[in-house]
Protein backbone atom coordinates (compact mmCIF):
# COMPACT_ATOMS: atom_id res chain seq x y z
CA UNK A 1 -13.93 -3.79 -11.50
CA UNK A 2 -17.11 -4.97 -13.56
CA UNK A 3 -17.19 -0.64 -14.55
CA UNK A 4 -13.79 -1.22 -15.58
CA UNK A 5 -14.44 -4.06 -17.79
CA UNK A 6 -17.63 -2.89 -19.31
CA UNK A 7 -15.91 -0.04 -20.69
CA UNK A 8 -12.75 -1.94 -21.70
CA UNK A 9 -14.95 -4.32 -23.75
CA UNK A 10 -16.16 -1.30 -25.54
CA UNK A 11 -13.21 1.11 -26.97
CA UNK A 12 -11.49 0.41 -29.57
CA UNK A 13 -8.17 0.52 -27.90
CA UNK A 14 -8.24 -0.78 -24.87
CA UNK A 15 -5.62 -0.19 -21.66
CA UNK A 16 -6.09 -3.77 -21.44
CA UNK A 17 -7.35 -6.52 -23.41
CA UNK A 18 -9.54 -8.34 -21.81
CA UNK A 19 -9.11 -11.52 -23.41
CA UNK A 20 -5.65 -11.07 -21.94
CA UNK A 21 -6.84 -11.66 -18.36
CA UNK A 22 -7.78 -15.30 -19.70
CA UNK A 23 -4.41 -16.30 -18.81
CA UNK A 24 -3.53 -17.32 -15.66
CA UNK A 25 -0.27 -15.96 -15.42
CA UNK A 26 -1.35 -12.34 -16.24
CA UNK A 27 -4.30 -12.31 -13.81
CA UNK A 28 -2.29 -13.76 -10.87
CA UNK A 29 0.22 -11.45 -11.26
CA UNK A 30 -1.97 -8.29 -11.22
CA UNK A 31 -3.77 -9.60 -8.30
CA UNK A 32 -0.52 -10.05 -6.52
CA UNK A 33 0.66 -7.01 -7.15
CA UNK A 34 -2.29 -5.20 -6.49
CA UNK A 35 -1.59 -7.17 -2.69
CA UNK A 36 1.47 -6.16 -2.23
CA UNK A 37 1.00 -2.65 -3.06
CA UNK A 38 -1.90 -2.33 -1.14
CA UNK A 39 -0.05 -3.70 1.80
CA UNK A 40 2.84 -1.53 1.32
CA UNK A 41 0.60 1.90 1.44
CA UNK A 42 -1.39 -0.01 4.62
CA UNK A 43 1.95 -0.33 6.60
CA UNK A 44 2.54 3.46 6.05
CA UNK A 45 -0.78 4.35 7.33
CA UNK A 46 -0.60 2.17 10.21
CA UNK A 47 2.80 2.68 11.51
CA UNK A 48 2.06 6.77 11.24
CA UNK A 49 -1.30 6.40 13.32
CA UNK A 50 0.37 3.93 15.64
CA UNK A 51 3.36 6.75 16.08
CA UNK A 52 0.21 9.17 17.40
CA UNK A 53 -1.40 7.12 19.67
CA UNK A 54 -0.95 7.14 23.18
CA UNK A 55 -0.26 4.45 25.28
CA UNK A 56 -2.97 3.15 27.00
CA UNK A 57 -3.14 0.64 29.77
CA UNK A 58 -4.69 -3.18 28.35
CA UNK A 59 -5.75 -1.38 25.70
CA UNK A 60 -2.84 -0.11 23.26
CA UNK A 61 1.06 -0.03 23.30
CA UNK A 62 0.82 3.26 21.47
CA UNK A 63 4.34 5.22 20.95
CA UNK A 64 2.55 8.23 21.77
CA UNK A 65 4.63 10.66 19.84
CA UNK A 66 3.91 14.59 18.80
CA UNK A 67 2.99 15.29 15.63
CA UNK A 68 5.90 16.32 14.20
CA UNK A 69 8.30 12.98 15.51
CA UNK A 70 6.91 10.10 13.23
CA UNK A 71 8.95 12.04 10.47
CA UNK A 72 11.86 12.66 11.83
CA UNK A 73 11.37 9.18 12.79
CA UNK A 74 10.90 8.27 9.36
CA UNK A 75 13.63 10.06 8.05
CA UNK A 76 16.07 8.45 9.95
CA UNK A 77 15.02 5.10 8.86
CA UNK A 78 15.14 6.58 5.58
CA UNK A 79 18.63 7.20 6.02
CA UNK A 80 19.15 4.29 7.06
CA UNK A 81 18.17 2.01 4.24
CA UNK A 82 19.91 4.21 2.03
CA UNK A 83 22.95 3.78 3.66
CA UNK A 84 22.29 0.21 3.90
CA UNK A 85 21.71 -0.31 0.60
């Protein structure tokens, strides 16, 4: 972030001004969406590694799946929302 800024203080046309991210509206809402997308990509990550892991005793409740279920998994709950929405 501070490599980011360094060289956004120095072009002439910055991606973003800086004095921009004064404002308390515009930082708050990058950081919030920089959350919530972070949080989205986690879930994906977690739920496919979860999906692979076996289940083991006092330890994990791990779905255990082969490789190739989590996205046939995935594609039905795909499906799913689409048709829900």
């Amino acid at each position: 972030m501070a490599g980011f800024a360094a060289v956004e203080s120095r072009v002439p046309h910055p991606l973003i001004p800086l004095p921009l991210l004064r404002r308390r509206p515009v930082w708050t809402m990058l950081l919030t969406t920089s959350l919530v997308g972070g949080a989205a990509h986690a879930v994906g990550t977690v739920m496919f590694l979860l999906a692979l892991m076996p289940a083991i005793p006092g330890v994990s409740d791990g779905l255990g799946f082969s490789a190739p279920e989590p996205p046939r998994q995935g594609r039905r709950w795909l499906y799913w929302c689409v048709d829900a929405g």
